[in-house]
Protein backbone atom coordinates (compact mmCIF):
# COMPACT_ATOMS: atom_id res chain seq x y z
CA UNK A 1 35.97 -75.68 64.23
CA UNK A 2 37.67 -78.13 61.78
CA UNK A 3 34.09 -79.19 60.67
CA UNK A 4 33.35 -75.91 59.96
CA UNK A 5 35.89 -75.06 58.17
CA UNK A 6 35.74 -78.10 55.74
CA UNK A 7 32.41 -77.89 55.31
CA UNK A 8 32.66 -74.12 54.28
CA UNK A 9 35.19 -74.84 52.09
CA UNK A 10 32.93 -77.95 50.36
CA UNK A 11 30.40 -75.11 50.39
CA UNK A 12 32.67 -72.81 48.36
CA UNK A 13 33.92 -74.98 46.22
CA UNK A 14 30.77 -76.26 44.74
CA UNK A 15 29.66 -72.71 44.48
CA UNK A 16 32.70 -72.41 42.30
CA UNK A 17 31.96 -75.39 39.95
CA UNK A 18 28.60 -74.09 40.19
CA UNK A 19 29.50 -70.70 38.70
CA UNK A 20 32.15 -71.81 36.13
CA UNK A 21 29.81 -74.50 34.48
CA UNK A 22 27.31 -71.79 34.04
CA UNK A 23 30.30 -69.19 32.34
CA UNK A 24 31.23 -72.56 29.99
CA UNK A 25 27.54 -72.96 29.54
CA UNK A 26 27.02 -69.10 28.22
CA UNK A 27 30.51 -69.30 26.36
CA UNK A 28 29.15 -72.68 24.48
CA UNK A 29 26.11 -71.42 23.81
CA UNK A 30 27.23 -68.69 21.60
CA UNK A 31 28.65 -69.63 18.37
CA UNK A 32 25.51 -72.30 18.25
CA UNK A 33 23.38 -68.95 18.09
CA UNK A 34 24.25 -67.41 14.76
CA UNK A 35 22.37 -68.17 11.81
CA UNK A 36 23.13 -69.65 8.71
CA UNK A 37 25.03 -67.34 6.36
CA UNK A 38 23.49 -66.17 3.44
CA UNK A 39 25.15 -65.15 0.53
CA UNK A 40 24.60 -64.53 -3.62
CA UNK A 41 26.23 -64.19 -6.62
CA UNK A 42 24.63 -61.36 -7.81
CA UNK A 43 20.97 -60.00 -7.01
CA UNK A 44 19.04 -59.61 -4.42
CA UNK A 45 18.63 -61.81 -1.34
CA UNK A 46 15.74 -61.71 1.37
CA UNK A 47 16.93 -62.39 4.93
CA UNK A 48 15.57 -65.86 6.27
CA UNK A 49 17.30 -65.37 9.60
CA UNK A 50 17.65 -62.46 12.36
CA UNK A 51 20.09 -61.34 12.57
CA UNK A 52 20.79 -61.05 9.22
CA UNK A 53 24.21 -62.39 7.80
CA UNK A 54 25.62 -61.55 5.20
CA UNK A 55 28.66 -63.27 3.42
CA UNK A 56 30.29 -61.29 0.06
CA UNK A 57 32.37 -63.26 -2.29
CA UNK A 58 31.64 -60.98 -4.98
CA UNK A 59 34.45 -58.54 -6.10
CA UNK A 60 31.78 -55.58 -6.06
CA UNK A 61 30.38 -54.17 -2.53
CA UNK A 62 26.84 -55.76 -0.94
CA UNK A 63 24.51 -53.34 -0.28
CA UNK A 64 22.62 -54.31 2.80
CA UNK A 65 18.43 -52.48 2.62
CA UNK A 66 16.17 -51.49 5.94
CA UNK A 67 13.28 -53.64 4.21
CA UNK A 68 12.62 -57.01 1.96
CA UNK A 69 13.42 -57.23 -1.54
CA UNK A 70 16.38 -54.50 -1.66
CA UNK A 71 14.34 -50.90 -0.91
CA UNK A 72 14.40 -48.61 1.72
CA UNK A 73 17.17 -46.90 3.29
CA UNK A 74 20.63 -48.80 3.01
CA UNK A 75 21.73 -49.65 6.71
CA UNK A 76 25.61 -50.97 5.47
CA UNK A 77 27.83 -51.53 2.99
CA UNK A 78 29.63 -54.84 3.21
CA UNK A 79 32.75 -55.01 1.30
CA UNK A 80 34.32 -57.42 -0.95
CA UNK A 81 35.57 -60.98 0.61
CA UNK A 82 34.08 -59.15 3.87
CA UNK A 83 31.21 -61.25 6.17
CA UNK A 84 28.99 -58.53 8.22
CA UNK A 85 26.13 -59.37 10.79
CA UNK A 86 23.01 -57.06 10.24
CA UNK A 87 20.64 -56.68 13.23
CA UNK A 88 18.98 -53.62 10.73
CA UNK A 89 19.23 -55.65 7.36
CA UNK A 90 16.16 -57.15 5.75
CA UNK A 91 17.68 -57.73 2.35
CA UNK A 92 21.02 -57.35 0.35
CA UNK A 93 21.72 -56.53 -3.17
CA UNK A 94 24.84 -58.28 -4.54
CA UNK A 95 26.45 -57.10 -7.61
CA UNK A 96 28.74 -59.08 -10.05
């Protein structure tokens, strides 16, 4: 019964390890999986990454487009100082 029992507990506790190195795994693997930020002075900038993210250090909003080179429908508005992650965003138009 005492073999049992300690090797049920062994058992349980590798399952354990087993399970939290995979949660460490997931939790690490996250900030390595957003892109690069992209940001202008003024203009407009063409994604290079997905998801598209978008830093403003202008003291003017950033308008975020649907497609490339600033047209289409504008998905968000990213204010001043503000940093905004675009899954929609194929461009943004920064203003001086």
């Amino acid at each position: 019964m005492r073999r049992s029992l300690a090797l049920l507990g062994a058992a349980l506790g590798t399952g354990l390890a087993v399970l939290a190195g995979a949660g460490t795994a997931a939790a690490a693997a996250v900030p390595g999986s957003v892109p690069a930020v992209q940001q202008a002075q003024s203009g407009c900038v063409n994604a290079k990454t997905w998801p598209f993210v978008v830093k403003n250090d202008t003291t003017a909003p950033a308008f975020v487009f649907a497609e490339r080179d600033c047209s289409g429908p504008v998905v968000s508005v990213v204010a001043p100082g503000q940093t905004e992650v675009s899954e929609f965003g194929q461009s943004a138009l920064f203003q001086s």
